[in-house]
Protein backbone atom coordinates (compact mmCIF):
# COMPACT_ATOMS: atom_id res chain seq x y z
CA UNK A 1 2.42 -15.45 -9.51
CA UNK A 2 6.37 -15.43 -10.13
CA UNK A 3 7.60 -18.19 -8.55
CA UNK A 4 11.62 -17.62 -8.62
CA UNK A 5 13.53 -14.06 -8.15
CA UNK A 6 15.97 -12.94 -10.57
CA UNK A 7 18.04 -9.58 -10.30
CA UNK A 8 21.23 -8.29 -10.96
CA UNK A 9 22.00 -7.47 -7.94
CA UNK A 10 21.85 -11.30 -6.78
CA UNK A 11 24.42 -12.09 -9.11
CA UNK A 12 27.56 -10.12 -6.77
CA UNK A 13 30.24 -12.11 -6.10
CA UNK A 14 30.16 -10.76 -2.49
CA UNK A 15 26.99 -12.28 -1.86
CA UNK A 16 27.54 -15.64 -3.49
CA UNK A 17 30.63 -15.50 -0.89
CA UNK A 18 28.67 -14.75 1.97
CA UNK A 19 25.80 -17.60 1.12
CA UNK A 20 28.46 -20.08 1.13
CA UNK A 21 30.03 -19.24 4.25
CA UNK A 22 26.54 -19.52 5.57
CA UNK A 23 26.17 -22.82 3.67
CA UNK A 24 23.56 -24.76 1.39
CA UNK A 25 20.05 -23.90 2.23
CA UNK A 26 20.55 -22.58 5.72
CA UNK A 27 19.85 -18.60 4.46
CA UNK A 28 17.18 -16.65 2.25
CA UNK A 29 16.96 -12.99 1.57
CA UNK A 30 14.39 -11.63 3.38
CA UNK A 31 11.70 -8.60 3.10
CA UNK A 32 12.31 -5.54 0.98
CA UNK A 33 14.94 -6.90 -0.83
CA UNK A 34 12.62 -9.09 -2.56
CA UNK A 35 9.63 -7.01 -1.95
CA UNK A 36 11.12 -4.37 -4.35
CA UNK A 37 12.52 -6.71 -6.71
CA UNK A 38 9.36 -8.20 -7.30
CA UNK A 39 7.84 -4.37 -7.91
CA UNK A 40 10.98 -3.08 -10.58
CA UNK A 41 12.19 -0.74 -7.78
CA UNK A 42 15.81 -0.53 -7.22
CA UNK A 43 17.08 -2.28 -3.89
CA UNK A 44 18.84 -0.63 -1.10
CA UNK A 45 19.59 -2.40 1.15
CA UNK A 46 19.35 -6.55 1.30
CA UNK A 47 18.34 -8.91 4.64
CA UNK A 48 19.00 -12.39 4.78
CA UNK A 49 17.37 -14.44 7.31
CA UNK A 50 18.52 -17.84 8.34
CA UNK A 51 18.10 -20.74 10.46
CA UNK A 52 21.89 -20.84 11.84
CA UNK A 53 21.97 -19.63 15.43
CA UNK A 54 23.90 -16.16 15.67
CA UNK A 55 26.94 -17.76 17.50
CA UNK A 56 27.29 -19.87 14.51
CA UNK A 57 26.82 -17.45 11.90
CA UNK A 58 29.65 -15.05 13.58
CA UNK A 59 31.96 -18.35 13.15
CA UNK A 60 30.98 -19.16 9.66
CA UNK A 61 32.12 -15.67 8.65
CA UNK A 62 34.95 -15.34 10.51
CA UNK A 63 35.96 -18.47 9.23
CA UNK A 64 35.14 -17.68 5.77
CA UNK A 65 37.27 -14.08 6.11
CA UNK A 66 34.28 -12.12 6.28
CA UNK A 67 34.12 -9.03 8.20
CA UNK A 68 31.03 -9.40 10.54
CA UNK A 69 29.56 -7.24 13.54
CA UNK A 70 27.27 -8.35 16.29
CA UNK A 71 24.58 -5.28 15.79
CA UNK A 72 22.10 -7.08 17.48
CA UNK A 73 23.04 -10.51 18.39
CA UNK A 74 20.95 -10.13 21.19
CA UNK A 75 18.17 -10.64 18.75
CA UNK A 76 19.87 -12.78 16.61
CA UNK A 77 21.20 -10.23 14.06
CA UNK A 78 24.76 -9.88 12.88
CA UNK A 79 25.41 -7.70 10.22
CA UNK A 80 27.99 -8.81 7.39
CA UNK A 81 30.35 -6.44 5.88
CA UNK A 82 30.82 -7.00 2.29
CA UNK A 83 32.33 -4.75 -0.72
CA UNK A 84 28.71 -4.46 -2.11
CA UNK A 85 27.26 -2.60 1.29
CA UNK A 86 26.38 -4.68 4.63
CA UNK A 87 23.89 -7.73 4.21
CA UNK A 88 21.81 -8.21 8.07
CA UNK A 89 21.35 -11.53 8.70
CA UNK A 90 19.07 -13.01 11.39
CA UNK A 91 18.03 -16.07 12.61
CA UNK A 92 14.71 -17.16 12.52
CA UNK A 93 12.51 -16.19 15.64
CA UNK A 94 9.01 -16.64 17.04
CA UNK A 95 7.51 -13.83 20.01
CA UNK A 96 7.75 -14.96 23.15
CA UNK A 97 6.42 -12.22 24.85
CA UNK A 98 5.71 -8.70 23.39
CA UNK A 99 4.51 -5.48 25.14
CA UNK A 100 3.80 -3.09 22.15
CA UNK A 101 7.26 -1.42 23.08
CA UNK A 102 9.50 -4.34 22.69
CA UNK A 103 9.24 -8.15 22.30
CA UNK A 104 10.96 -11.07 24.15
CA UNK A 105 12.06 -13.18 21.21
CA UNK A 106 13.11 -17.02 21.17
CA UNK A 107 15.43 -18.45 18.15
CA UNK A 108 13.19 -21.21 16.06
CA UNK A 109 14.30 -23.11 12.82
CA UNK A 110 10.60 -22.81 11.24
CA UNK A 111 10.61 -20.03 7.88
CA UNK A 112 6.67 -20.40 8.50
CA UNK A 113 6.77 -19.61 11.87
CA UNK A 114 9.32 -16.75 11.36
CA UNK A 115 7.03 -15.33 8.37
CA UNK A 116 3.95 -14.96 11.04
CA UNK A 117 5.74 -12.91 13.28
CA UNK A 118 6.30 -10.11 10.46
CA UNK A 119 3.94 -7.28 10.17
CA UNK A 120 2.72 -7.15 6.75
CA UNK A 121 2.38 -9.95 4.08
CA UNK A 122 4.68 -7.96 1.29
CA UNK A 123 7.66 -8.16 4.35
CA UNK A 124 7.02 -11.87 4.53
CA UNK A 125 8.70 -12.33 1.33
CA UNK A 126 11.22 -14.78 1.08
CA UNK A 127 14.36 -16.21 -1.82
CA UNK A 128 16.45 -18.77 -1.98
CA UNK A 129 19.57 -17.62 -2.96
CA UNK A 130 20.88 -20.68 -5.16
CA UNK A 131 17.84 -20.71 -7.49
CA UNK A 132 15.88 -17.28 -6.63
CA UNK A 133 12.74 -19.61 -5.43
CA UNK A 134 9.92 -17.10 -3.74
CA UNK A 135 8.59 -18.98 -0.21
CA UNK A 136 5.23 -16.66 0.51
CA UNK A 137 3.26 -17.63 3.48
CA UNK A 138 0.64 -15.06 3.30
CA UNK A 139 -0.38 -14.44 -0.26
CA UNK A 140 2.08 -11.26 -0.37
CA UNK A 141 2.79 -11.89 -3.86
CA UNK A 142 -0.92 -10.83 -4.46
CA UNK A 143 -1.14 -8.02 -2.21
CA UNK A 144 2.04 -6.94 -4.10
CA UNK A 145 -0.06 -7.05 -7.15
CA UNK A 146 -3.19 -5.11 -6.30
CA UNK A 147 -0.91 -2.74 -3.89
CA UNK A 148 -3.05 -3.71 -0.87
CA UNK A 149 -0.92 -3.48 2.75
CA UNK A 150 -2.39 -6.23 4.95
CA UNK A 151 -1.46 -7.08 8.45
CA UNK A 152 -0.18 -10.77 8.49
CA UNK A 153 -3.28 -12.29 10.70
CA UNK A 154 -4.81 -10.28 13.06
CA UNK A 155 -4.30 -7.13 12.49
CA UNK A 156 -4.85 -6.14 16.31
CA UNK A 157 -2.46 -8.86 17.87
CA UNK A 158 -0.23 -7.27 15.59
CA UNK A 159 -0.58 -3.68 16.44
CA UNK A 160 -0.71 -4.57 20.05
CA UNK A 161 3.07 -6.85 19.65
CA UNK A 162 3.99 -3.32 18.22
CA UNK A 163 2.13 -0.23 18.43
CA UNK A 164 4.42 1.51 16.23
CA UNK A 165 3.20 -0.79 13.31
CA UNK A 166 0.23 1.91 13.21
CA UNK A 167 2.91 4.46 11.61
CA UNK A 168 4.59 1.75 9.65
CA UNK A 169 1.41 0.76 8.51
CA UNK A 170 0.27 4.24 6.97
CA UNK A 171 4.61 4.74 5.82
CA UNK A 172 3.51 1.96 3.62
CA UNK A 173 0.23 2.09 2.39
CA UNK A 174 1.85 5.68 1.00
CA UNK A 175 4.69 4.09 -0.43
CA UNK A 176 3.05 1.02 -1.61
CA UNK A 177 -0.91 1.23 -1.52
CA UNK A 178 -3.38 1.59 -3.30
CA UNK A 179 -7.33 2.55 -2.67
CA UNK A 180 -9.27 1.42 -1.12
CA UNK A 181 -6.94 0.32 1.18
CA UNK A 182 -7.42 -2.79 3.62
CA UNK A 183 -10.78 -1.93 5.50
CA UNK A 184 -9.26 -4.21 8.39
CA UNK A 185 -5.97 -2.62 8.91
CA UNK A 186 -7.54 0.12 8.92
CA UNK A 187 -9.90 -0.21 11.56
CA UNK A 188 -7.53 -1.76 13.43
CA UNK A 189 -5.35 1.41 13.36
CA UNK A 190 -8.31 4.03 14.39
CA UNK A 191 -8.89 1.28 17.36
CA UNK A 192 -5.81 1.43 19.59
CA UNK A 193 -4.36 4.50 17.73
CA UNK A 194 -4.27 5.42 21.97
CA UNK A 195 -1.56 2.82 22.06
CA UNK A 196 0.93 5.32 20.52
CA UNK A 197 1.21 7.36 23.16
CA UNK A 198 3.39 4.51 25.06
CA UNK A 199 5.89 4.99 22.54
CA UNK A 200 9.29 6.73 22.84
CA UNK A 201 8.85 9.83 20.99
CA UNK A 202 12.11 9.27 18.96
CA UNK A 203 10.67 6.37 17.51
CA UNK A 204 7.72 8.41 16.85
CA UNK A 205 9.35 11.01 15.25
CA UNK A 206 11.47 8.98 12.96
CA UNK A 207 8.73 6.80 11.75
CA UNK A 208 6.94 9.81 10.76
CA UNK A 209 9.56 12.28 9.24
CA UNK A 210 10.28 8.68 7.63
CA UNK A 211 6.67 9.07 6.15
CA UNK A 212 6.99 12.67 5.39
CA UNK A 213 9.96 11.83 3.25
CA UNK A 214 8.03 9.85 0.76
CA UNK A 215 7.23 11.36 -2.73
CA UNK A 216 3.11 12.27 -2.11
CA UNK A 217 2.08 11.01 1.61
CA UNK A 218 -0.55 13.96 1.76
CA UNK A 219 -3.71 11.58 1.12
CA UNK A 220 -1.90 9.11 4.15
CA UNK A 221 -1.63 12.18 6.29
CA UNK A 222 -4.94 13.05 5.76
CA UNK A 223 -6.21 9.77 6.21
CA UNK A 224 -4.48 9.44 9.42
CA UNK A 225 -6.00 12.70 10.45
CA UNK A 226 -9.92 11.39 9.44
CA UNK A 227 -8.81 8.11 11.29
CA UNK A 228 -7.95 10.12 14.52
CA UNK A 229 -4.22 8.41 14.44
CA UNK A 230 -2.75 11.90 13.81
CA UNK A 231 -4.39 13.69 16.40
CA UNK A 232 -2.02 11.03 18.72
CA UNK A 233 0.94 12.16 17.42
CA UNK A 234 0.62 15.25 16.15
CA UNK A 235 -2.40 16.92 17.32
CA UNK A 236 -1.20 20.37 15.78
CA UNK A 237 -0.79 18.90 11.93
CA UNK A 238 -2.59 20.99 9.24
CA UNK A 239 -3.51 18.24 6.43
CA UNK A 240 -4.42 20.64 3.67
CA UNK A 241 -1.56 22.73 4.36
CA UNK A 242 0.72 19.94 3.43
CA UNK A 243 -1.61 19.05 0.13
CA UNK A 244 -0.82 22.47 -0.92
CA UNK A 245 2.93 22.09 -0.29
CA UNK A 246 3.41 19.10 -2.14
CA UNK A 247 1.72 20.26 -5.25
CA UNK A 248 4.08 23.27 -4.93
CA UNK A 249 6.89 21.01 -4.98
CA UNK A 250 5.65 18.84 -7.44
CA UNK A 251 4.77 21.89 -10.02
CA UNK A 252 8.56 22.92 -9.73
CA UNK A 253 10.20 19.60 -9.76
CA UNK A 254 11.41 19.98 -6.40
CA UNK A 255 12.20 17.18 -3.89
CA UNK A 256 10.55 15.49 -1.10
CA UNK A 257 11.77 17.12 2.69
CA UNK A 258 10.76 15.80 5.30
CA UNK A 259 11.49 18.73 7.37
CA UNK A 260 9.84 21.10 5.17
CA UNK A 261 6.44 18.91 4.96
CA UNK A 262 6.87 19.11 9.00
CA UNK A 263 6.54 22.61 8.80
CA UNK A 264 3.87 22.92 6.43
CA UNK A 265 2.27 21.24 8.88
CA UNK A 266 2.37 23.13 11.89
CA UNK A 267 0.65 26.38 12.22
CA UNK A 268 3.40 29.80 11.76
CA UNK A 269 4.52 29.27 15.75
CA UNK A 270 7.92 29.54 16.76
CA UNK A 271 7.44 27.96 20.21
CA UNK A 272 5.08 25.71 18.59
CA UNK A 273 7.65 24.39 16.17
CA UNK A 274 10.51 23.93 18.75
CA UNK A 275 8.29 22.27 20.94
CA UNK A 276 8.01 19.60 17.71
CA UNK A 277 11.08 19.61 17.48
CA UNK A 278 11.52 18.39 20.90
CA UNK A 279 8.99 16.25 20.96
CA UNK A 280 10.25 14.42 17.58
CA UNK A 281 13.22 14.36 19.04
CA UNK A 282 14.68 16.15 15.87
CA UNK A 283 18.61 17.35 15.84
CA UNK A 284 19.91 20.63 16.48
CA UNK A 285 19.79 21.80 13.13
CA UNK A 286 16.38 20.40 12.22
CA UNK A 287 14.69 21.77 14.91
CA UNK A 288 16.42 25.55 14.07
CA UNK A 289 15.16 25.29 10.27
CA UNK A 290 11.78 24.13 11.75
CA UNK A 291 11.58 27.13 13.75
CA UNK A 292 12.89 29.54 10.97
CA UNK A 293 10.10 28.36 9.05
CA UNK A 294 7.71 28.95 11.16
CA UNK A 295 8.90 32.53 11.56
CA UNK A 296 7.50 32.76 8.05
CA UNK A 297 5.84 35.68 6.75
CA UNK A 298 2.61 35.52 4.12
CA UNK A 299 5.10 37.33 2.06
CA UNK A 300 8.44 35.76 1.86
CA UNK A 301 9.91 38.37 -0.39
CA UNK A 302 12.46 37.93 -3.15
CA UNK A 303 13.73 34.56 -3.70
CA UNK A 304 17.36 35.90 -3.91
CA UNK A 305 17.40 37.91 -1.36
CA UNK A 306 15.42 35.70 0.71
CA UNK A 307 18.49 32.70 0.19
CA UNK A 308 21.16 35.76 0.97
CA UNK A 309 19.73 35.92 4.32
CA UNK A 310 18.85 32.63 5.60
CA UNK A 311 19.90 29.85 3.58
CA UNK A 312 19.17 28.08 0.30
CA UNK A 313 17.14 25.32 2.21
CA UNK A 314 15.38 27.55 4.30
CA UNK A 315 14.81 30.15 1.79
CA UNK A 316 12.86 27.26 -0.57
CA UNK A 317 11.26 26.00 2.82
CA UNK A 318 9.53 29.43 2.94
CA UNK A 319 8.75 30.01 -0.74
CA UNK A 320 7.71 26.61 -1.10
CA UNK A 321 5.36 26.38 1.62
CA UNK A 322 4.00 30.07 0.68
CA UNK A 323 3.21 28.64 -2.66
CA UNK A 324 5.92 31.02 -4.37
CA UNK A 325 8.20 30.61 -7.52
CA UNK A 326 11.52 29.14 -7.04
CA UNK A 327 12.74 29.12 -10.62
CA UNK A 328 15.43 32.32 -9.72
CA UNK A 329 17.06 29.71 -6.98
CA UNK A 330 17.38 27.03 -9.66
CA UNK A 331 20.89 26.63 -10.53
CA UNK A 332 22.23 29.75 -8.26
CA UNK A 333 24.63 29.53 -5.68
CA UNK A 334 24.44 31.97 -2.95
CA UNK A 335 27.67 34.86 -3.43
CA UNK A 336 29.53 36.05 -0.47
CA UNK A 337 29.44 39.76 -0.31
CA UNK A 338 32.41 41.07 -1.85
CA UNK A 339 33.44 43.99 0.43
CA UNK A 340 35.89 43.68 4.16
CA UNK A 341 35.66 46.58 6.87
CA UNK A 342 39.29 46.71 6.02
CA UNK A 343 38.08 48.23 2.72
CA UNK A 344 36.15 51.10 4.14
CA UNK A 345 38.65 51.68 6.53
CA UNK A 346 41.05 52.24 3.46
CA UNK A 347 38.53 54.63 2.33
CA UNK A 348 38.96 56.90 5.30
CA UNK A 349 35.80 55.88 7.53
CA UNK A 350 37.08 55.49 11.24
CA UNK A 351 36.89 51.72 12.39
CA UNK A 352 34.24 51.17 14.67
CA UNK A 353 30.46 51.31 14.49
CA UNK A 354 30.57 53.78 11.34
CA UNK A 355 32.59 51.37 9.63
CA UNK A 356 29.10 48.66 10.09
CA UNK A 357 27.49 50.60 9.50
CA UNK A 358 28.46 51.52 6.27
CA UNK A 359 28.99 47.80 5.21
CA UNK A 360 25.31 47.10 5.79
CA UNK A 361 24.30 49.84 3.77
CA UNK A 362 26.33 48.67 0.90
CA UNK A 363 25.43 45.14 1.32
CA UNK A 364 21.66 46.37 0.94
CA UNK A 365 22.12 48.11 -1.64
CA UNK A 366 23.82 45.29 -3.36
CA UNK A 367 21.24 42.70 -2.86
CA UNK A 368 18.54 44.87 -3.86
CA UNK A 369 20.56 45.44 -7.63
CA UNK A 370 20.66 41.56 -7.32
CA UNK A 371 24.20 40.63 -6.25
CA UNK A 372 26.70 42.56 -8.87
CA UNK A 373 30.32 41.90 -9.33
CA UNK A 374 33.10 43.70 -7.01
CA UNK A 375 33.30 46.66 -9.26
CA UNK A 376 29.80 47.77 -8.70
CA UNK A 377 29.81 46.85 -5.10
CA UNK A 378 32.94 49.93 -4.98
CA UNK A 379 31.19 52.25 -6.86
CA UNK A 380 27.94 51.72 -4.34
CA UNK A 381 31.08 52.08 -1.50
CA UNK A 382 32.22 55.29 -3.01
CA UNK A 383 28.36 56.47 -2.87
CA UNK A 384 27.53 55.87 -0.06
CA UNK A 385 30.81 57.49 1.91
CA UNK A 386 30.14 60.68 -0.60
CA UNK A 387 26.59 60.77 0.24
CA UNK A 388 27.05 60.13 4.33
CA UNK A 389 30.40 60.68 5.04
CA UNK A 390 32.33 59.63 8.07
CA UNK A 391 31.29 60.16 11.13
């Protein structure tokens, strides 16, 4: 197993800054930041955890010129704002109470005892900063290597400190997993599944459009459906739907959307989708792309046209999900129509209704030659007044 971290990104001089305002030995990076080290994936974002008491970490930075704010000093987290991006930094804790919803939380100086309060044994990962030395508690180095997702102990008591780790569970074992995957977390998941529906349903929502955001979670989904956690959340889902979707996407080299997956999902229902939306707690533009695409037709019609009159993403949300070619929206930016009512008024058509329309007409005929320049769009002008005249 690889006993000491190296990366390049633990060489910034902003975090060698921050490590000795916290001083010798007192933090480690923490979590994904090594988890995704350790697999070769590139690091976002980077946790430190650390056995100084909040108050005292605030002090050490402000002393040390750091810019730091108290995001959740409640729990013990203050977040340090360096040129590299913001490091977190917590101080260790153990659960003093927990209700699934939230937990009551008490500030300890034990790494062990902070490690067994995490929910999975590749987020128990820890490095020493000075030498890149890897402190694993739970054998997450090996899990890392066979791509298993384990609960750290019992996988029940840690569901029921936190019943969204059933969602964080599955967001993982697609991101990370491999099959078979852990019989026990697994079992553990289809057994208080219930539990989810004490959650708030933003939380809910996030954690899921966070799954359906992942390159390929259609096996997850569908496992979550034959484990009866989906039915929970979303009772509505279509599994095989979303299978077909993603090897739509994947055919044409588009990207993962979460929102799009979402409505691949969900049956062709315009209430149905708002009510999602709702329910997901999704914003106000989500929630009126997730109803467009539901309005969806078996047909969607041409590409071009199809981007003209709704939008690029929505126009790929209904292609896509219909199974349709894409390759005309590849590299094409959606033209304004070149032609003003001022224009037909020039023309000699009395402004008012006759003036739309005639612009309609034109702008029909127009996308149906497949957007041409301004000169054509005058000739089709001068048509159509010749042909209908003025009313």
């Amino acid at each position: 197993m690889t006993e000491r971290l190296c990366a390049e990104w633990m060489g910034r001089a902003d975090l060698a800054d921050l490590v000795a305002a916290l001083g010798k030995g007192c933090a480690r990076y923490v979590g994904g930041a090594v988890r995704d080290t350790l697999l070769g994936l590139a690091v976002k974002d980077i946790d430190m955890a650390t056995t100084l008491r909040p108050e005292e970490v605030m002090q050490r930075l402000e002393d040390a010129g750091i810019r730091r704010v108290p995001t959740g000093i409640e729990h013990g987290t203050v977040t340090a704002v360096l040129p590299g991006g913001p490091v977190e930094i917590t101080t260790l804790r153990h659960d003093v109470s927990t209700d699934g919803r939230r937990a009551t939380v008490a500030f300890a100086q034990d790494w062990h005892e902070d490690a067994a309060r995490r929910d999975f044994t590749i987020n128990a990962l820890y490095a020493d900063p000075a030498d890149g030395t890897i402190y694993d508690y739970f054998e997450g180095q090996t899990d890392l290597a066979t791509r298993t997702v384990r609960f750290i102990g019992d996988a029940r008591q840690r569901i029921r400190e936190d019943h969204l780790r059933i969602l964080r569970y599955f967001r993982f074992q697609a991101r990370f997993g491999s099959q078979p995957a852990d019989e026990d977390a697994e079992s553990a998941c289809r057994e208080l599944a219930a539990t989810l529906k004490g959650l708030s349903r933003e939380r809910v929502g996030m954690e899921t459009m966070n799954l359906l955001g992942l390159p390929d979670p259609a096996p997850t989904i569908a496992r979550m459906k034959a484990l009866g956690v989906l039915d929970v959340i979303l009772p509505e889902a279509r599994p095989e739907a979303l299978t077909a979707l993603i090897a739509c996407e994947q055919r044409q080299d588009i990207a993962p959307d979460a929102v799009r997956r979402l409505a691949a999902l969900l049956p062709a229902d315009v209430a149905l989708a708002e009510q999602i939306a709702s329910r997901f707690r999704l914003s106000g533009a989500q929630k009126k792309r997730l109803a467009l695409a539901a309005a969806r037709e078996d047909i969607p019609g041409a590409p071009r046209a199809l981007a003209f009159r709704l939008g690029m993403d929505q126009a790929l949300d209904r292609l896509l999900i219909a199974g349709a070619d894409v390759t005309p929206l590849k590299d094409w930016t959606i033209p304004a129509f070149p032609l003003k009512g001022g224009q037909i008024v020039a023309r000699g058509v009395g402004a008012g209704p006759e003036v739309a329309r005639v612009l309609r007409t034109v702008e029909a005929l127009w996308i149906a030659e497949g957007f041409p320049d301004s000169p054509r769009v005058e000739q089709l002008l001068d048509d159509v007044i010749a042909q209908q005249g003025p009313a």
